[in-house]
C-alpha atoms as a PDB file:
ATOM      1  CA  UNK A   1     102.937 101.301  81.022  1.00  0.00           C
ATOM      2  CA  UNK A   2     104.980 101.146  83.834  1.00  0.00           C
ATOM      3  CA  UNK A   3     102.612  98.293  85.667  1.00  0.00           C
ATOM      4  CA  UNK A   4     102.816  96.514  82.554  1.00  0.00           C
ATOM      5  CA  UNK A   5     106.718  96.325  81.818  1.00  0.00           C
ATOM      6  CA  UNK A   6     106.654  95.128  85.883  1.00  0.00           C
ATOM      7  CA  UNK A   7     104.008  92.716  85.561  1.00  0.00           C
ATOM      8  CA  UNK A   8     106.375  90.964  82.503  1.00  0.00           C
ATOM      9  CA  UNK A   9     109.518  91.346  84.684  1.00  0.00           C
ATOM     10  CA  UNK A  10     107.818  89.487  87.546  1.00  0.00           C
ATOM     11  CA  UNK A  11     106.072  86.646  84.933  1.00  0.00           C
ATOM     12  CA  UNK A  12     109.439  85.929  83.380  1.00  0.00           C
ATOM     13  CA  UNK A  13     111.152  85.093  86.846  1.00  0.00           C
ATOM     14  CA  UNK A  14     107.833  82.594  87.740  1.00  0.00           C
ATOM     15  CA  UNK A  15     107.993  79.275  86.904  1.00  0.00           C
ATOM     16  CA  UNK A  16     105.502  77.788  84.491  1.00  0.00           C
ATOM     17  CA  UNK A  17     103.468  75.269  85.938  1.00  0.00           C
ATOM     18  CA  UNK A  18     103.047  73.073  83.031  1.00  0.00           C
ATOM     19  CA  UNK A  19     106.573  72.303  82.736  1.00  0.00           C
ATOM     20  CA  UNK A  20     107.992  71.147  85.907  1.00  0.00           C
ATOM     21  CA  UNK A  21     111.875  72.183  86.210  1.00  0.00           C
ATOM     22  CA  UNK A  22     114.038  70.963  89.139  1.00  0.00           C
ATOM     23  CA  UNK A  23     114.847  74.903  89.720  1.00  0.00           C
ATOM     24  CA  UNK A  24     111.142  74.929  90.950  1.00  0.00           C
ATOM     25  CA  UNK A  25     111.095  71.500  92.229  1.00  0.00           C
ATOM     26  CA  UNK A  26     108.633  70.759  95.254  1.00  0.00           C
ATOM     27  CA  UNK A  27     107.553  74.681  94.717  1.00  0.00           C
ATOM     28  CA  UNK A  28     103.400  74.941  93.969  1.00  0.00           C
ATOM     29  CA  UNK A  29     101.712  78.334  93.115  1.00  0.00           C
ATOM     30  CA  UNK A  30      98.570  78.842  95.166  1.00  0.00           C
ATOM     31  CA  UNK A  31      96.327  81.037  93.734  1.00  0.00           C
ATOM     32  CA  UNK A  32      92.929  80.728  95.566  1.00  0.00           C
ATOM     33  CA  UNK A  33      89.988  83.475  96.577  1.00  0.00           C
ATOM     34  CA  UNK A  34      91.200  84.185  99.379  1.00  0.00           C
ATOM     35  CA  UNK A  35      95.813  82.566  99.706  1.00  0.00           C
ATOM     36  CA  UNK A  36      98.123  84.064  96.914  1.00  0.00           C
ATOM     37  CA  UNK A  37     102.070  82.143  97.587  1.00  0.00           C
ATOM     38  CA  UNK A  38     104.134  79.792  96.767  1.00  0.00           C
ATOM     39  CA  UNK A  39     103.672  76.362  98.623  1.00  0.00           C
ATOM     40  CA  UNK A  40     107.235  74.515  99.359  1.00  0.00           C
ATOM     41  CA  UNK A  41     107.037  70.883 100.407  1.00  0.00           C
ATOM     42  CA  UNK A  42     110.068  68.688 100.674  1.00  0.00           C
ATOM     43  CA  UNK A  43     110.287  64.962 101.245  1.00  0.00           C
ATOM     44  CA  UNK A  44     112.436  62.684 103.219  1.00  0.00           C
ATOM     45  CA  UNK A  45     111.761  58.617 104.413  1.00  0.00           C
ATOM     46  CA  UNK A  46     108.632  58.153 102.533  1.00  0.00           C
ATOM     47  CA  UNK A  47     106.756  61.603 103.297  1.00  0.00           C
ATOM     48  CA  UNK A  48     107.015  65.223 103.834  1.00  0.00           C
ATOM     49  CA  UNK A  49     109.579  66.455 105.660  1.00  0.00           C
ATOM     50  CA  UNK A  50     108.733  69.829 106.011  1.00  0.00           C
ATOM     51  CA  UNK A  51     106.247  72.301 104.589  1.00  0.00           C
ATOM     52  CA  UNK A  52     105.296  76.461 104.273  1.00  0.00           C
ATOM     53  CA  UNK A  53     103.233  79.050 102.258  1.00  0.00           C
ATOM     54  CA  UNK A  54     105.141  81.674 101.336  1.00  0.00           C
ATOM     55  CA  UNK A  55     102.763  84.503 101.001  1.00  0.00           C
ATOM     56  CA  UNK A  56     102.653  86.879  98.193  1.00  0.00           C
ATOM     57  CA  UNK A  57     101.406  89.829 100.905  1.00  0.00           C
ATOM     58  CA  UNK A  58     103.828  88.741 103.655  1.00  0.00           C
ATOM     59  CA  UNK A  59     106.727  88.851 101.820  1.00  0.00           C
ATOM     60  CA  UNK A  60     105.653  92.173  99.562  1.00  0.00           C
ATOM     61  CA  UNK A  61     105.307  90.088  96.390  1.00  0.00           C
ATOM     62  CA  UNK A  62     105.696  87.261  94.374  1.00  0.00           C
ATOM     63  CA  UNK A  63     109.026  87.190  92.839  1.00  0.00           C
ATOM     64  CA  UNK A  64     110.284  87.842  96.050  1.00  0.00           C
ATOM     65  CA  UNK A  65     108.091  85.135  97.598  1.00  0.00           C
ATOM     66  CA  UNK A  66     109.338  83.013  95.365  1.00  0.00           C
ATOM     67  CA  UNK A  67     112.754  83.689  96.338  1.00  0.00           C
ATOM     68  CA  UNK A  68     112.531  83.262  99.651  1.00  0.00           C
ATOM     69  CA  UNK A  69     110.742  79.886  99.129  1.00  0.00           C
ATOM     70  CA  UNK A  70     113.561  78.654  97.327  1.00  0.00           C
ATOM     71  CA  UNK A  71     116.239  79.331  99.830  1.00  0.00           C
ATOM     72  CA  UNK A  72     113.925  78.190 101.893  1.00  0.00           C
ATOM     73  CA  UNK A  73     113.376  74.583  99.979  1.00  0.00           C
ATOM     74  CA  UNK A  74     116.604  74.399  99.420  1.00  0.00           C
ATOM     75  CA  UNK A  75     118.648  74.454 102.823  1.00  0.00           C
ATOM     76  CA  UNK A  76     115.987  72.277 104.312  1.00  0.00           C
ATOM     77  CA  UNK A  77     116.834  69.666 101.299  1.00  0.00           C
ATOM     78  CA  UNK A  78     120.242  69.619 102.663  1.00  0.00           C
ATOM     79  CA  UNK A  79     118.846  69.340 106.234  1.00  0.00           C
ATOM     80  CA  UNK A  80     116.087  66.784 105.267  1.00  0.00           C
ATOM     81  CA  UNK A  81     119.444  64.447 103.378  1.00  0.00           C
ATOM     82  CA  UNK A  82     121.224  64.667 106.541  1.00  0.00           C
ATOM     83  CA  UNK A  83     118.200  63.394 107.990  1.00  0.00           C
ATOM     84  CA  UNK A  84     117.954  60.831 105.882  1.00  0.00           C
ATOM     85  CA  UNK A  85     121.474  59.307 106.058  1.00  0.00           C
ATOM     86  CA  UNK A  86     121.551  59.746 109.741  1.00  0.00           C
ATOM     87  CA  UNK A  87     118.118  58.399 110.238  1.00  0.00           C
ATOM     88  CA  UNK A  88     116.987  54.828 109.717  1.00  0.00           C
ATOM     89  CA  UNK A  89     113.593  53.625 111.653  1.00  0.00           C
ATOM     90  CA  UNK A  90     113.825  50.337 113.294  1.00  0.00           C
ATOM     91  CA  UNK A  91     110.611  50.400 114.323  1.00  0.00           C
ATOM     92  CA  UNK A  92     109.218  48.477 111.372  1.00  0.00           C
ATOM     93  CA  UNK A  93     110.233  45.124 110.198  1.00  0.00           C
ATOM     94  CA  UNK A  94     112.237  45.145 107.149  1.00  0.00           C
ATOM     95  CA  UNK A  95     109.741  42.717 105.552  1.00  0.00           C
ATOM     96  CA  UNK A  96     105.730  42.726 105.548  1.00  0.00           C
ATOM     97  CA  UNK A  97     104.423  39.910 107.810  1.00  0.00           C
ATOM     98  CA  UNK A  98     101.072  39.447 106.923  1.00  0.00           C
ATOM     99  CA  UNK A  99      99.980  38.881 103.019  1.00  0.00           C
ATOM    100  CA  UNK A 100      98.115  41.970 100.822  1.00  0.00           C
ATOM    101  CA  UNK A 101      94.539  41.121  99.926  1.00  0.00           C
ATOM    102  CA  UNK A 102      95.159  40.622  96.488  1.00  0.00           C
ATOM    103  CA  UNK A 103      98.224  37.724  97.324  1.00  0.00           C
ATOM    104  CA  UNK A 104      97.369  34.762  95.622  1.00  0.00           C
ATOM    105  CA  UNK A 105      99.206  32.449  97.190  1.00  0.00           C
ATOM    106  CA  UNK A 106      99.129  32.730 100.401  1.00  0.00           C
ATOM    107  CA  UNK A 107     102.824  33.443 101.029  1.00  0.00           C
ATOM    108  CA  UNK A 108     103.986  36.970 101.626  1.00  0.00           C
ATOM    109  CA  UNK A 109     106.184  37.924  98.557  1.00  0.00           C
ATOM    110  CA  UNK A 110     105.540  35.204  96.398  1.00  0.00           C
ATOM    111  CA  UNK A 111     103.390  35.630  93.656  1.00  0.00           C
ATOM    112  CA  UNK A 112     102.470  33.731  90.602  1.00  0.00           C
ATOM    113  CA  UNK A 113     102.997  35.155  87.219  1.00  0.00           C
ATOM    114  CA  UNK A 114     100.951  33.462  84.006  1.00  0.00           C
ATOM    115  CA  UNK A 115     101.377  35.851  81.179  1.00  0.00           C
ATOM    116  CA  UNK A 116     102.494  36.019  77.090  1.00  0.00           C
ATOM    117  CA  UNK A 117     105.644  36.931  75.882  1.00  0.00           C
ATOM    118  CA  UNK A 118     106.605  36.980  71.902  1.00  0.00           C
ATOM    119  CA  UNK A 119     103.195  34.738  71.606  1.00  0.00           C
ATOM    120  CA  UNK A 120     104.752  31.999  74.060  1.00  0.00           C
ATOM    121  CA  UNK A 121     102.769  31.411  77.298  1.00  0.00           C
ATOM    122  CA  UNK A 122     105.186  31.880  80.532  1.00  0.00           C
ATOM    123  CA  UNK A 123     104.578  30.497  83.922  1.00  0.00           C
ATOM    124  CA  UNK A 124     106.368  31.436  86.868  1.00  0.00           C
ATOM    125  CA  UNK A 125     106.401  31.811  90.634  1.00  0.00           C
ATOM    126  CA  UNK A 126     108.609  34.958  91.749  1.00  0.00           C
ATOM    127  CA  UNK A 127     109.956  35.713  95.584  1.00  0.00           C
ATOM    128  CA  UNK A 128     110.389  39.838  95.909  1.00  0.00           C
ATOM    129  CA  UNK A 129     111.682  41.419  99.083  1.00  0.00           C
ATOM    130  CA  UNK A 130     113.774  44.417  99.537  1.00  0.00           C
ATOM    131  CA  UNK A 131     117.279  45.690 100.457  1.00  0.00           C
ATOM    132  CA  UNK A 132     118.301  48.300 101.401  1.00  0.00           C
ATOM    133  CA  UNK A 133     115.027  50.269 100.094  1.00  0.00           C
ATOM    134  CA  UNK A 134     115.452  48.405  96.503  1.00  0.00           C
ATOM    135  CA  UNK A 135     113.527  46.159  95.469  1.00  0.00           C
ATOM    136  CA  UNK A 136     114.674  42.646  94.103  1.00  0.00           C
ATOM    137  CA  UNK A 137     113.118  39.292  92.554  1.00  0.00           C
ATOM    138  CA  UNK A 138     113.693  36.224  91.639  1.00  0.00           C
ATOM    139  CA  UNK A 139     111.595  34.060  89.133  1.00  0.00           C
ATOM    140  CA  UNK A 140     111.314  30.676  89.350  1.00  0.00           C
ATOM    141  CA  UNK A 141     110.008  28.875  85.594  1.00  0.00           C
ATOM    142  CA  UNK A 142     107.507  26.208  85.350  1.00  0.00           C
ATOM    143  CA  UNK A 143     109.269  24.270  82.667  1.00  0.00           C
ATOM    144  CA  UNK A 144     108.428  20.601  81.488  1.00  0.00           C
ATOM    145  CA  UNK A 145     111.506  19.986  83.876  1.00  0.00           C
ATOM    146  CA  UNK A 146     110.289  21.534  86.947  1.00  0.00           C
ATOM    147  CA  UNK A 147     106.526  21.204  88.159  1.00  0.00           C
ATOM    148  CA  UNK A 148     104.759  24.496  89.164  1.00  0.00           C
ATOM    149  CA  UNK A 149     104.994  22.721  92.852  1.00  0.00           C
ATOM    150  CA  UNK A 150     108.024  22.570  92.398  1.00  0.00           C
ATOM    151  CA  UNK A 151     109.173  26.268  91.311  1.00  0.00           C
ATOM    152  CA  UNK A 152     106.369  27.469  94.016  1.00  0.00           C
ATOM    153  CA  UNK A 153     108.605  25.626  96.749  1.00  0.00           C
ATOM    154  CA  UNK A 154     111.898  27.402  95.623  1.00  0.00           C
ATOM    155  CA  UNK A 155     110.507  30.341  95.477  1.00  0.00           C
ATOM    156  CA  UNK A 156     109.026  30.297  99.207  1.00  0.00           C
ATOM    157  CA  UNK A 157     112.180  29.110 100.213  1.00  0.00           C
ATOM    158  CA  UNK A 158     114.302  32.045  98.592  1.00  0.00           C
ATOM    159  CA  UNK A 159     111.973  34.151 100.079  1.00  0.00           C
ATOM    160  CA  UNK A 160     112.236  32.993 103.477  1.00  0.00           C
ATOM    161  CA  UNK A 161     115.767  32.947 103.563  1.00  0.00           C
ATOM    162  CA  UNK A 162     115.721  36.266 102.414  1.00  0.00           C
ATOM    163  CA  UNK A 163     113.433  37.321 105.483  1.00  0.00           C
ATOM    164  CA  UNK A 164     115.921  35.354 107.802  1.00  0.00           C
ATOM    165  CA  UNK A 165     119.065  37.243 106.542  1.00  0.00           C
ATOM    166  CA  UNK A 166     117.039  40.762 106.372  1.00  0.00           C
ATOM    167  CA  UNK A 167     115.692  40.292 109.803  1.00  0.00           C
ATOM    168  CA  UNK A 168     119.121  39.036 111.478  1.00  0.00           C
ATOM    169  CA  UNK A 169     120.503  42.411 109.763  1.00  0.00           C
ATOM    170  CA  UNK A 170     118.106  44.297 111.592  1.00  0.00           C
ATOM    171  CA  UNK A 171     118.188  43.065 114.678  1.00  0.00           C
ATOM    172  CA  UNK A 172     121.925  43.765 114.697  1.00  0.00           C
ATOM    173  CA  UNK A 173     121.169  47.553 113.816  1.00  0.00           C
ATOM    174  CA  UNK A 174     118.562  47.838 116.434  1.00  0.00           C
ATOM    175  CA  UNK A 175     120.822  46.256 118.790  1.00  0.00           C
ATOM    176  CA  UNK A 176     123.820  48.629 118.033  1.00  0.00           C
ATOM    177  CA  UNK A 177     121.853  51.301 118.082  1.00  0.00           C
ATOM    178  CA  UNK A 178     120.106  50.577 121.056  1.00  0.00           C
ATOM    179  CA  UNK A 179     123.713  50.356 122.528  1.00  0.00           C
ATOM    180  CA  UNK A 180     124.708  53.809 121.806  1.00  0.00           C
ATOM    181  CA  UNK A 181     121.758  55.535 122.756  1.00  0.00           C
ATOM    182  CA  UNK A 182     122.304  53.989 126.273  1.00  0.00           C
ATOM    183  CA  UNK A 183     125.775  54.884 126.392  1.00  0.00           C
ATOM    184  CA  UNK A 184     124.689  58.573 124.784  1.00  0.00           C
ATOM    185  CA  UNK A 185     122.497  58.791 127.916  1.00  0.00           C
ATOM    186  CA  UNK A 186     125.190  57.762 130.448  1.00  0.00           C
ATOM    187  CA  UNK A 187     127.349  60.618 129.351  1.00  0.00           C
END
């Protein structure tokens, strides 16, 4: 009886894996022959930022597994923001330089776009890049007043201006923050 009335206590407190709440947000049960825990994973610039198993045995059980998993996710989400607003890499480009297999033509982030909308046939050439980790577009209509030559050219053109405004902003970052790193290092 007593086991029982525990064993509800401790089920209530778990999250349900089915429904996926932001209390237990980045939290995964592990429940395998041979690991029992809670599996915390948080994320920061594009990946995981940190990871740990929270054993059921180590910690004496799972509620308080749980628990400590949570503090545990949670002060490293504030560490892993900090991260992130302090932290920008400039070792990558902030624009691809060689075209995806499946671009069509043959101009890194312009793509053409033939499609159906409301039963009217659309044509258009579109120039994508990115700022500031957002992605933006711009479509350029073949109409009977503009040649598909025509909207194909604009579009390159946006697009390459684009890449020379993007990569003149990051060459200024890397350059600033080249600067203070030396003079961090002189001190």
């Amino acid at each position: 009886m007593r086991n029982t009335l525990l064993k509800k206590v401790v089920e209530k407190s778990m999250p349900r894996t089915s429904k996926k709440s932001k209390k237990f947000a980045g939290i995964s049960r592990i429940d395998s022959k041979h690991t029992h825990g809670w599996y915390v994973r948080v994320y920061a610039n594009g990946g995981v930022f940190v990871s740990k198993l929270f054993s059921d045995r180590l910690y004496g059980s799972k509620k308080i597994a749980l628990e400590n998993a949570m503090k545990f996710r949670d002060h490293n989400q504030m560490v892993a923001e900090l991260h992130r607003k302090n932290y920008k890499s400039l070792k990558r480009k902030p624009f691809y330089q060689a075209a995806p297999k499946n671009n069509t033509s043959g101009i890194v982030g312009v793509n053409e776009v033939k499609t159906k909308i409301r039963g009217r046939d659309v044509h258009y050439f579109q120039a994508t890049w990115s700022e500031s980790g957002k992605p933006r577009s711009k479509k350029f209509y073949v109409m009977s007043e503009r040649e598909p030559d025509e909207a194909f050219q604009l579009a390159v053109e946006l697009r390459k201006s684009k890449e020379k405004e993007l990569y003149d902003k990051w060459v200024k970052e890397k350059e600033s923050h080249e600067k203070k790193e030396k003079s961090s290092e002189k001190k």
